[in-house]
Protein backbone atom coordinates (compact mmCIF):
# COMPACT_ATOMS: atom_id res chain seq x y z
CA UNK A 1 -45.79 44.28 4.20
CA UNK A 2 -44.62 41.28 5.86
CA UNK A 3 -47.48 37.98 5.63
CA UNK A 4 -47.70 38.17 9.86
CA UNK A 5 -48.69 41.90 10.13
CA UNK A 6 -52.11 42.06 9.94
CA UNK A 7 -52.78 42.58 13.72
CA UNK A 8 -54.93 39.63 14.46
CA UNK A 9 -52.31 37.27 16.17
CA UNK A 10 -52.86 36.99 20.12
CA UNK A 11 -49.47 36.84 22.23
CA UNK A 12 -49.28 36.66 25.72
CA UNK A 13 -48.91 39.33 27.85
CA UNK A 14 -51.84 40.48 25.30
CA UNK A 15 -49.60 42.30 23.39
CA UNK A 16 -50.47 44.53 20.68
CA UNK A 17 -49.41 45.48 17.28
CA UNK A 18 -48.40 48.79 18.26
CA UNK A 19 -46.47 47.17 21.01
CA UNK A 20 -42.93 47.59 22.77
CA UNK A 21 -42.00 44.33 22.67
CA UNK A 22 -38.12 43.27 21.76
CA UNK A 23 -36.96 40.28 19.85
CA UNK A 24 -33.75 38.95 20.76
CA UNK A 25 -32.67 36.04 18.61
CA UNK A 26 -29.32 34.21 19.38
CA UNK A 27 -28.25 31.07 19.73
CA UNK A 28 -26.83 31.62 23.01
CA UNK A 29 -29.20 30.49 25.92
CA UNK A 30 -27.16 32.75 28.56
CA UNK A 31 -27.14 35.71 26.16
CA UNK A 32 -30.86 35.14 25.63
CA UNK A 33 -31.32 35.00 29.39
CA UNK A 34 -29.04 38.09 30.11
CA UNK A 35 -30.19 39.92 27.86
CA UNK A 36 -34.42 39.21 28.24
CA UNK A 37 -33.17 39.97 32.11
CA UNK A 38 -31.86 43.36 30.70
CA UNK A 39 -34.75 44.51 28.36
CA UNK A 40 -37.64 43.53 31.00
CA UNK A 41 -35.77 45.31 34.25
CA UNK A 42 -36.52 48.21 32.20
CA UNK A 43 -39.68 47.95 31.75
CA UNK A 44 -40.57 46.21 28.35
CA UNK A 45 -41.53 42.94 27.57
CA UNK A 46 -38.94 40.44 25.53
CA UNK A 47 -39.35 37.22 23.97
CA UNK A 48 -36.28 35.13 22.75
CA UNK A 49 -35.15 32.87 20.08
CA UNK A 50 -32.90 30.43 19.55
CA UNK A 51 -32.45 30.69 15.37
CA UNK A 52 -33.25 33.42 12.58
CA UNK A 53 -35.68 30.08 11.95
CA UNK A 54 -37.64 30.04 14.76
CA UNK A 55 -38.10 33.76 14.74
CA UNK A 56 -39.24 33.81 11.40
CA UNK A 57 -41.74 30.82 11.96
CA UNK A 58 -43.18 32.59 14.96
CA UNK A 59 -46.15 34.33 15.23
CA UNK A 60 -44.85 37.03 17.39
CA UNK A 61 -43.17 38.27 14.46
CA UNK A 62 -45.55 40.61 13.62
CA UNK A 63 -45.63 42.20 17.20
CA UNK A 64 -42.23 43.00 17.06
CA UNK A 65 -41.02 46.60 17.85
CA UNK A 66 -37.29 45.91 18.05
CA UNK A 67 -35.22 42.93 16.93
CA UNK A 68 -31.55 42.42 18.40
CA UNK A 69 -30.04 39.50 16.84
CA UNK A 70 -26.55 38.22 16.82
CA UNK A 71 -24.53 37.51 13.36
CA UNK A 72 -23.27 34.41 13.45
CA UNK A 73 -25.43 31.33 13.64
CA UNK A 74 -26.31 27.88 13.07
CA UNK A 75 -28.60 27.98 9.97
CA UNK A 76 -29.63 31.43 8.71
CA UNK A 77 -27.65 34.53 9.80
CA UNK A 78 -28.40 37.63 11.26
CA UNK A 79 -27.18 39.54 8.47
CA UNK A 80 -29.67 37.00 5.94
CA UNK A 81 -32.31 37.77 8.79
CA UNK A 82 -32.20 41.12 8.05
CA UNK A 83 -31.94 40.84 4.45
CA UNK A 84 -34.94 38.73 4.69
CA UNK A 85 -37.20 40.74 6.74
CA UNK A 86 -36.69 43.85 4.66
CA UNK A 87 -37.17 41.91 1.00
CA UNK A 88 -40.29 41.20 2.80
CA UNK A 89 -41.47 44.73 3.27
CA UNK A 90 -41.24 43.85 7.27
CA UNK A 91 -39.76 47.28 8.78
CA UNK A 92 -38.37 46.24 12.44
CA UNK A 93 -35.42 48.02 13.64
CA UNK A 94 -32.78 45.62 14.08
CA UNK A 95 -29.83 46.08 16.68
CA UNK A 96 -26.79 43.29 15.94
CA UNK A 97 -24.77 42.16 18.52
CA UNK A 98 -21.81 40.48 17.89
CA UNK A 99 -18.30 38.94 19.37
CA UNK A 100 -17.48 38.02 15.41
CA UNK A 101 -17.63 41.64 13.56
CA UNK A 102 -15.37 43.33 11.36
CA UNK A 103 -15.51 47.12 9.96
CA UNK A 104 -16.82 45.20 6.27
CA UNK A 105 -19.87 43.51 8.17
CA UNK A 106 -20.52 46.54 10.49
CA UNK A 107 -20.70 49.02 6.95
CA UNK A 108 -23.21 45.96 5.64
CA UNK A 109 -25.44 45.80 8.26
CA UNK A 110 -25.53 49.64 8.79
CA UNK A 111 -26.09 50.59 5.08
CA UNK A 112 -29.12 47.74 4.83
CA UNK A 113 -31.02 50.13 7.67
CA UNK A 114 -29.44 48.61 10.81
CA UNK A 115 -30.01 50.68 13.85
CA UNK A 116 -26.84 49.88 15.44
CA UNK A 117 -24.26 47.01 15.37
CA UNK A 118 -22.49 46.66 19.38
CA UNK A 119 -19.63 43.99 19.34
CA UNK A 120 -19.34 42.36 22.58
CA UNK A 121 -19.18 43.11 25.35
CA UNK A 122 -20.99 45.88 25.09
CA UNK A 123 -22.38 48.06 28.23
CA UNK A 124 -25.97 47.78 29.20
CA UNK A 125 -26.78 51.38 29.57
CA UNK A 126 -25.57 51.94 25.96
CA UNK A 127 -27.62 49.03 24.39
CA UNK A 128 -30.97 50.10 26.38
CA UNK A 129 -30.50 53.55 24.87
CA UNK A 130 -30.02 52.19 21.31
CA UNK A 131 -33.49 49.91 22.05
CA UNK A 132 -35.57 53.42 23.31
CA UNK A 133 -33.88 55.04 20.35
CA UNK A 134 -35.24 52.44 17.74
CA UNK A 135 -38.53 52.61 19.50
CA UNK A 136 -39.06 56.15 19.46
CA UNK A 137 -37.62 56.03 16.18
CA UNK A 138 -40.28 53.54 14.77
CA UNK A 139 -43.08 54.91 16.34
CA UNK A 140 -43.23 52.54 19.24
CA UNK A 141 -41.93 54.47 21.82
């Protein structure tokens, strides 16, 4: 089990561990924006990051219901963030998003538990479906 999942951590918002709330880590301050603007007009709350770093240093990690991460970026991957998280016994589905992807990394990602892997652009509908999907799919739905 990951170090940060022991339920005691306070987040705003006064989310729980059993939560709904999405990750999205990318280096990318408009993707960040676009994509927290995308996740909370439907209805659930998003924090984002700006490195596989600061995720991984934060304590909202263990509230997390749903990670979508880009690939490629400054420092530690999203394809090491993943590997990371699940050496660690920490279970969140992880959605990639990429404009970098090739049929090699997409067979990776998939076959180390991925939930999906959406090169961009991508359509919104599609990606909000894949997010319900991982949260139904993980109990958080």
């Amino acid at each position: 089990m990951c170090p940060l999942c022991d339920g005691s951590t306070l987040l705003p918002m006064n989310i729980g561990h059993n939560s709904r709330l999405v990750a999205i880590v990318d280096d990318d301050q408009s993707v960040q924006r676009s994509l927290q603007d995308l996740i909370e007009s439907d209805g659930l709350p998003a924090l984002c990051f700006s490195s596989a770093e600061q995720f991984l240093d934060s304590q909202a990690r263990s509230k997390v219901a749903c990670l979508i991460t880009d690939i490629r970026m400054p420092g530690m991957s999203g394809l090491e963030l993943q590997a990371k998280l699940k050496a660690e016994r920490c279970l969140i589905p992880v959605i990639f998003i990429t404009a970098h992807g090739d049929a090699e990394m997409r067979i990776h990602a998939m076959r180390q538990g991925a939930v999906e892997f959406l090169s961009k652009p991508f359509d919104d509908a599609v990606l909000l479906e894949i997010v319900h999907t991982a949260l139904e799919r993980w109990g958080n739905g």
